[in-house]
Each structure stands twice: as C-alpha cells, then as structure tokens.
Protein backbone atom coordinates (compact mmCIF):
# COMPACT_ATOMS: atom_id res chain seq x y z
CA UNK A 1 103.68 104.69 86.45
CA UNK A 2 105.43 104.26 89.53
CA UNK A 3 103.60 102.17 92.35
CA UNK A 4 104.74 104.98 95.17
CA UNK A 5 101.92 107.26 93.50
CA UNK A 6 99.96 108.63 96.55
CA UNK A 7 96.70 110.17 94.56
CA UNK A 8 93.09 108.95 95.01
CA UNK A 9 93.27 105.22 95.28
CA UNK A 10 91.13 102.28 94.80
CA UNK A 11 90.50 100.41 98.13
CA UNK A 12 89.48 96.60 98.20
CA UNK A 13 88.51 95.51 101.71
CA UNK A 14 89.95 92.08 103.56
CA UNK A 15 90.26 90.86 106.65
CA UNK A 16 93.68 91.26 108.08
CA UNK A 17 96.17 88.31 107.31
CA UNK A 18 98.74 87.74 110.28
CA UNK A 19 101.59 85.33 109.49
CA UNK A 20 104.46 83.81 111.34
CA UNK A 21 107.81 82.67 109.43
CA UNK A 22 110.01 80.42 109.21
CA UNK A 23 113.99 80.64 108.96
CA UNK A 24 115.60 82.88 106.65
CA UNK A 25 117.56 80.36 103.81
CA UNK A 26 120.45 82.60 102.91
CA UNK A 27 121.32 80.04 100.20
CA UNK A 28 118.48 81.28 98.30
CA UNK A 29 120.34 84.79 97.23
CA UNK A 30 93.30 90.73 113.85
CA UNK A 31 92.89 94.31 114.08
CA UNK A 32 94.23 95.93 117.28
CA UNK A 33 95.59 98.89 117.96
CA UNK A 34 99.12 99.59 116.40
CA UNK A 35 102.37 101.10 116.60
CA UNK A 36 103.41 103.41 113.96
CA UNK A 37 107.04 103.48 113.31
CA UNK A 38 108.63 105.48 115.89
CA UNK A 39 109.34 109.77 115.03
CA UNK A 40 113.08 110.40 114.68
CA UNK A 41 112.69 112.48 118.11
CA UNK A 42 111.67 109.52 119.92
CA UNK A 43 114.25 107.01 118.60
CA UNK A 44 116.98 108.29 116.40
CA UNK A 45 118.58 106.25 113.83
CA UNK A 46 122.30 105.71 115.50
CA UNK A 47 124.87 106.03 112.79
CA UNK A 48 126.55 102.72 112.02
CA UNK A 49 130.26 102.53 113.88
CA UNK A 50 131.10 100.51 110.12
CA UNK A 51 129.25 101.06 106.98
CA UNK A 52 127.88 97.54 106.23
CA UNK A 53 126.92 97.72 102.18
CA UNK A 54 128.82 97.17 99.33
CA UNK A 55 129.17 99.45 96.73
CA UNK A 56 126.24 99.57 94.39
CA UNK A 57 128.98 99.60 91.46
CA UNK A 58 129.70 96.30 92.80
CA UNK A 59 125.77 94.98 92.24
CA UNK A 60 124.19 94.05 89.30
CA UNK A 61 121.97 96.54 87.57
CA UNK A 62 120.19 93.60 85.63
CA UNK A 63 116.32 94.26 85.89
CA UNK A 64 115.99 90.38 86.18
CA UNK A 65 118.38 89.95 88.55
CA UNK A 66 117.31 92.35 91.33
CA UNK A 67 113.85 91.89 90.65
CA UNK A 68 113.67 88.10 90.39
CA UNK A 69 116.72 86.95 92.29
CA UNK A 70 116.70 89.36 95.12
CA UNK A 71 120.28 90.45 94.03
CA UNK A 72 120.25 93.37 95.97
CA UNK A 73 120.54 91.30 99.30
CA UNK A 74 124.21 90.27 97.92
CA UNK A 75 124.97 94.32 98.89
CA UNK A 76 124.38 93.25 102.96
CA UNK A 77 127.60 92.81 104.37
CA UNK A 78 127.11 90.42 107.56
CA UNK A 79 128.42 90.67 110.99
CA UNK A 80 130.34 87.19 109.98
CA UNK A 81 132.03 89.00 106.41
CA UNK A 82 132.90 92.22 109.19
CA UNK A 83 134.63 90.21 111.38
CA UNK A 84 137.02 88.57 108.52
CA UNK A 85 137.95 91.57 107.19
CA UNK A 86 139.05 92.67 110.50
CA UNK A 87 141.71 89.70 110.78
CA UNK A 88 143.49 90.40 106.80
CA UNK A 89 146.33 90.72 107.01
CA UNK A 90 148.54 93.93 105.78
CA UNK A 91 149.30 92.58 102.12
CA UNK A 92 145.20 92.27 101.64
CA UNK A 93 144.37 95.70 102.78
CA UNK A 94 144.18 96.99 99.47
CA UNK A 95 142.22 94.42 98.48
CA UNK A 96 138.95 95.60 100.78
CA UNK A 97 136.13 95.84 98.48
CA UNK A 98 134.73 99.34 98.30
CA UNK A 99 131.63 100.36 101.23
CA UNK A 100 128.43 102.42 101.28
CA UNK A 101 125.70 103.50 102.86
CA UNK A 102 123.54 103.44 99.93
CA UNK A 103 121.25 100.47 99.78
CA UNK A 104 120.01 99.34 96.12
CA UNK A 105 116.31 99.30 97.75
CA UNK A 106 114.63 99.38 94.01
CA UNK A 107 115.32 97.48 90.29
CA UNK A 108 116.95 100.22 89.62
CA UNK A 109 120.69 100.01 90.62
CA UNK A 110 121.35 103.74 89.11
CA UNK A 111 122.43 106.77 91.55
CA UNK A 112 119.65 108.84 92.63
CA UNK A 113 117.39 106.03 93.03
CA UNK A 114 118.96 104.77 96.70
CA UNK A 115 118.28 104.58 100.32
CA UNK A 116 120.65 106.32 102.47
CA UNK A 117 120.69 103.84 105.40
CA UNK A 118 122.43 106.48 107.89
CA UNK A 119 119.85 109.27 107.11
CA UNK A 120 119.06 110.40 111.08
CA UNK A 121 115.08 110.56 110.06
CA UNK A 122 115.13 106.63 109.51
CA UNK A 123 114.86 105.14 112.75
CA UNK A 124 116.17 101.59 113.25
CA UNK A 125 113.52 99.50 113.08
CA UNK A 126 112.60 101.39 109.49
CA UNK A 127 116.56 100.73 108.43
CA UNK A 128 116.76 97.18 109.66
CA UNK A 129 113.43 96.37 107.68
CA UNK A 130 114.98 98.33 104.56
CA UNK A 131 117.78 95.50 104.42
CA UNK A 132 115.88 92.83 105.14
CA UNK A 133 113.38 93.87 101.87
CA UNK A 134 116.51 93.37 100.20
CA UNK A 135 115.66 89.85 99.83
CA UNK A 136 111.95 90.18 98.65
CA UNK A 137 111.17 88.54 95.57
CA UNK A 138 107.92 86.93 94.43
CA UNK A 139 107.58 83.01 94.86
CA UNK A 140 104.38 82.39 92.22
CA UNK A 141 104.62 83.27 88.44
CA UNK A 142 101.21 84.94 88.74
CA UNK A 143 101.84 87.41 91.06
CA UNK A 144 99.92 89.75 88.75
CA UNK A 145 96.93 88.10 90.04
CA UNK A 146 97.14 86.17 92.81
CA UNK A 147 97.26 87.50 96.55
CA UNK A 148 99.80 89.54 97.71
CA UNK A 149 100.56 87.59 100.97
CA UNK A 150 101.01 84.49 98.73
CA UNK A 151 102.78 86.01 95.98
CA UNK A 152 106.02 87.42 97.67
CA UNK A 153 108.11 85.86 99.75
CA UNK A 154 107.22 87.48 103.02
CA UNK A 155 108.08 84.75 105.43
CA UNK A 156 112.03 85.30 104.18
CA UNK A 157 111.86 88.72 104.29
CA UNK A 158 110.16 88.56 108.11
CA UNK A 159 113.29 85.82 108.72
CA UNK A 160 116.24 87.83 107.34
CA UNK A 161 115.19 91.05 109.82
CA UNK A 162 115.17 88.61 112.74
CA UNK A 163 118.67 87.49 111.99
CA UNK A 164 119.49 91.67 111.57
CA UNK A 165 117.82 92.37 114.82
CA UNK A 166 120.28 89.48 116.40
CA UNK A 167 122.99 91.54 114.83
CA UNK A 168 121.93 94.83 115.73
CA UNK A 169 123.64 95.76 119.34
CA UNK A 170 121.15 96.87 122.13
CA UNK A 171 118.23 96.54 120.50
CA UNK A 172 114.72 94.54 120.33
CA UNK A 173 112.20 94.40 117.67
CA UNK A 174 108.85 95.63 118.93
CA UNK A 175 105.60 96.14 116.92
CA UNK A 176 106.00 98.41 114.27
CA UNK A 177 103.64 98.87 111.26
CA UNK A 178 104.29 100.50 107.65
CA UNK A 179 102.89 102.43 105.00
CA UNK A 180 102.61 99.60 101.76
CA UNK A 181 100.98 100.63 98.51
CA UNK A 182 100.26 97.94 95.76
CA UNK A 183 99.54 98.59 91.98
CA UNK A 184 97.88 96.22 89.46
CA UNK A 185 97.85 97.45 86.43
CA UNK A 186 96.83 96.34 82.88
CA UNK A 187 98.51 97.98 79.61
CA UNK A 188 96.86 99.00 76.68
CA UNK A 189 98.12 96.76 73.64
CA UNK A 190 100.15 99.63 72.05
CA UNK A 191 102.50 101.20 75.10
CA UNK A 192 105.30 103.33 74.53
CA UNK A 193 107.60 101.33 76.36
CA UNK A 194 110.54 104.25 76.22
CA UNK A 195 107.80 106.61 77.62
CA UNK A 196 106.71 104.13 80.45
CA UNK A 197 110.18 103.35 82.07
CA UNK A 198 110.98 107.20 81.69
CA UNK A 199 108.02 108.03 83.39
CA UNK A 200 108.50 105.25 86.08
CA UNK A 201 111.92 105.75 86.59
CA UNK A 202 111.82 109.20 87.00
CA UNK A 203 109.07 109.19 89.45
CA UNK A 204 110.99 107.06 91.72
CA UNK A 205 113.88 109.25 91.91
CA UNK A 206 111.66 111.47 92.83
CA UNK A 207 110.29 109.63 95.28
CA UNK A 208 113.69 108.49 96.93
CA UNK A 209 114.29 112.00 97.69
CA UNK A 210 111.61 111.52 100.54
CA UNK A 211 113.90 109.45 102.26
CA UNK A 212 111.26 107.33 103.46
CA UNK A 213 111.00 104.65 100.92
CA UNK A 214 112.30 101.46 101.85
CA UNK A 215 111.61 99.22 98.87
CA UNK A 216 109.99 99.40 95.54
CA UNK A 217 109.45 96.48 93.42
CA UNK A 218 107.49 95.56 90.06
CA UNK A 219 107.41 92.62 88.15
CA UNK A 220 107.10 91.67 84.58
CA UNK A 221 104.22 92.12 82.70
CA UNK A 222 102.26 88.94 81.83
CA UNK A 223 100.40 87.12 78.88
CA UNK A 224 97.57 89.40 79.15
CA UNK A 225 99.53 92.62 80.29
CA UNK A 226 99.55 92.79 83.89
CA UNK A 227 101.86 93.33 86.36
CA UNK A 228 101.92 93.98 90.12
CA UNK A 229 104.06 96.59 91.62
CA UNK A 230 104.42 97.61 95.08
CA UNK A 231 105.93 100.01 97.27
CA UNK A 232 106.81 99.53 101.25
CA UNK A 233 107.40 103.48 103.13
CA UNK A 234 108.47 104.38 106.45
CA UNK A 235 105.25 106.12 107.00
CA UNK A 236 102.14 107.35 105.38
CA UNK A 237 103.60 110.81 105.56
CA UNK A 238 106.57 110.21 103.54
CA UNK A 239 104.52 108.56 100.86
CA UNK A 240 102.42 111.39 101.02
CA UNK A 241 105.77 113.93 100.37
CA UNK A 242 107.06 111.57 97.82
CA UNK A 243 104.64 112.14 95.56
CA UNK A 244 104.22 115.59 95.44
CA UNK A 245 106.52 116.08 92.63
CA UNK A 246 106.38 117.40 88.64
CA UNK A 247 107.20 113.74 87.62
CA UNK A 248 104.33 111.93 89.75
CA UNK A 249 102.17 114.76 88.47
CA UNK A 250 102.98 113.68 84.52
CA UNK A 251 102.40 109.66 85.49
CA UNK A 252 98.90 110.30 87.15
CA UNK A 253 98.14 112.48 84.09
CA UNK A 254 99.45 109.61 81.72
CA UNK A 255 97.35 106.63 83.47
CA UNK A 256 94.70 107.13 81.18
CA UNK A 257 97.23 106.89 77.79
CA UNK A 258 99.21 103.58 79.18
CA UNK A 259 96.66 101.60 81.26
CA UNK A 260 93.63 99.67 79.74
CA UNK A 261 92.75 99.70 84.10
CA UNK A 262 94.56 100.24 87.05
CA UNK A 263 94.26 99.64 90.70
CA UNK A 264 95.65 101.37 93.74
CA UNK A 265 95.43 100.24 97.22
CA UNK A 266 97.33 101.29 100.50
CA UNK A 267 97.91 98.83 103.56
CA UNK A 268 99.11 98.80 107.17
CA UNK A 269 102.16 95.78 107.42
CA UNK A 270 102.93 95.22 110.86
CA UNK A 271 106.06 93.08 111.79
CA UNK A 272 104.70 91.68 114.88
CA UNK A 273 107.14 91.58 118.60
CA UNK A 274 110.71 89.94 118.00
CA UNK A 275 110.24 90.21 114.24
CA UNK A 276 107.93 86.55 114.57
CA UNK A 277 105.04 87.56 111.84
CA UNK A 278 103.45 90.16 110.56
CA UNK A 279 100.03 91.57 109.72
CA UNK A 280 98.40 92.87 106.97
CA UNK A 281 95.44 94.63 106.44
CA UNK A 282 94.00 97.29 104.75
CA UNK A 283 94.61 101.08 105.88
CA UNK A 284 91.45 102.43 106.43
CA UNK A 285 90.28 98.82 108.55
C-alpha cells in the first residue's frame, strides 16, 4: 500500500526535531508559527529558460539502485554540465544526450509515475526541494525501526537544495514547510507479493497525477517484515487530492489482507531560512 495514502491515520506525538547540515558530498551519488509553501498566485513556478534533467530512459529503473543509491540524483543536470555543453563544438552536437522535464521523484523509473518540474502549480521553492530529494536515501540498515530523522539522510538532502538555491537566478530560500507522511508497516507471513507492488504501484500513479508529490520512497522489508515508507507533498491539500482515487480506495480496503499492523503518521518539515536546517514535527503540534 502506497505511503501517500491520506485516510484516518495513526498519530504518535514528539517534540519537534530542528537540524542544521552540513555540505552536500556529491561524490556520494521549536514550534513557531510557519510558512506554508507559497499558492501558485503568489509565486509562480517560472519555466526553466533550459530543461535541466536527463531523460528518464537514460536512468536506471533498478529498485536497488534508486532506492538505495539515490540514482535518481544522476538525472540533475548542473549549472557546471550546462555550461560545457554550451562550448561543443559542431561535430558533438549530435552527441547531446536527450532532456526532460520529468524528474524520476519515486523507485519507480516507469512513465506515469513522474514529476513534471515545469508544472506552473509547483512553485520554486516546492521544485528546487523536489531535486534536491533526489538524493535521499537512508543511512542506517534499520530504518524500519529506528527514527526517521536518523534514518535518512536529511542533512544531504538539506545540503544539495542549498547548492540549487545558489544556482537558481534571483532567488532566496525562505521558510517553507511540507506536507510528509510516513508508513511502518509489518506483513503478514504469506503476502501476495504480485498483488502488493500492483496495488502500490498503481496507487502512486495515481497519486502523481496530483502534481504535488515531490518524493516517494520505501525500503526493503526486513528480518521480521517491516519496512518504512514515506512520502514528502507540496501541501496537505495535494495529498489530500492524491488520494482520492479507485486505486487508493482498493489499498486501504486491502490493509487488513497484507499487513499483520500498520502505522500512519503525517508531519510538518520545514527547511529553515537559506536552506540551513530544517524542522520536524508532528502536524497536529
């Protein structure tokens, strides 16, 4: 079942976490009042003057890969890869790899299941945080179990928008928070496996049509059948719209059949002024 599901959910209660980060490594591929990302009235997206993605045909669609190795983040074209193609010279011109605007922003490197990063509803600060998830992967083997904050590796994620923000012309990062649902889940011992990743898959196509969902990832399951998936959105809204459809209707209905228990809860991420930390905290806090 996908982790975007937006029925009744499960709330645990913490005290915010607020982080700052480090530097981005590109080698390796306090409650107060906050700022909801901005409405597309207030501050439209501005369509990119270059499209800045490779091709998905050009990415892996290994499960590992993109969910382990943050493989998707090899889609990002830099400003620094821009400005060589710009000095090839005739002879090479049909060498230029093929573009898009479709991020991989999932495991699943299939069409239907993308992020249109030019879409006018996504504002910038929603797109720029789209590409930096690119590079989110976890950093503990148990991230089934152990805290969310210290299972993923937030700090690069946090590090990679800074350097986008840099790149981005005209513009500075200012407090922005997002809609981020986890899911914990523990099979039952006999899972239809087909039946699962049909039922997952599906629902996240479904969700992508939102256009609001910036990333989606899940792990593997573990020794004793759990896994932790999670889902970041643009807003609470579009999480809301995204699963409104037939195929979130037949996962919530098939909880019951595939989980032995499941848990749903729904956060508030803020990426703090300048892109310098974050908080997180529940929701409802």
């Amino acid at each position: 079942m996908a982790a975007c599901l937006t029925s009744e959910m499960l709330q645990k209660s913490h005290s915010p976490i607020i982080a700052k980060s480090p530097p981005f490594k590109t080698a390796s591929v306090t409650i107060t009042e906050v700022t909801t990302p901005p409405s597309p009235e207030a501050n439209p997206a501005p369509r990119p003057q270059r499209q800045i993605l490779r091709d998905p045909a050009s990415i892996t669609t290994e499960f590992d890969e993109l969910r382990f190795n943050a493989a998707a983040y090899t889609q990002l074209i830099r400003r620094q890869d821009q400005n060589l193609s710009v000095h090839k010279i005739p002879d090479q011109e049909n060498e230029r790899e093929e573009t898009s605007c479709l991020l991989i922003s999932s495991p699943y490197n299939l069409p239907g299941h993308y992020l249109d990063i030019t879409s006018p509803a996504l504002p910038t600060s929603s797109r720029l945080f789209a590409l930096a998830l690119t590079a989110l992967k976890p950093i503990v083997e148990t991230y089934a179990t152990t805290s969310y904050t210290s299972a993923l590796n937030l700090d690069d994620v946090l590090s990679l928008l800074r350097d986008l923000v840099r790149e981005e012309e005209e513009f500075k990062w200012k407090e922005t928070s997002f809609y981020v649902v986890t899911f914990r889940s523990k099979l039952k011992e006999s899972v239809d496996n087909d039946s699962l990743y049909k039922l997952d898959a599906e629902s996240h196509r479904e969700a992508c049509e939102s256009g609001g969902l910036l990333k989606y990832w899940f792990g593997k399951t573990d020794g004793e059948r759990r896994n932790l998936a999670t889902c970041f959105w643009h807003s609470r809204e579009d999480a809301y719209k995204g699963g409104l459809g037939p195929w979130h209707r037949k996962a919530r209905a098939a909880g019951r059949e595939l989980y032995e228990s499941i848990i749903f809860t729904t956060h508030r991420f803020t990426v703090l002024d300048g892109a310098e930390g974050y908080r997180f905290e529940d929701w409802n806090a």
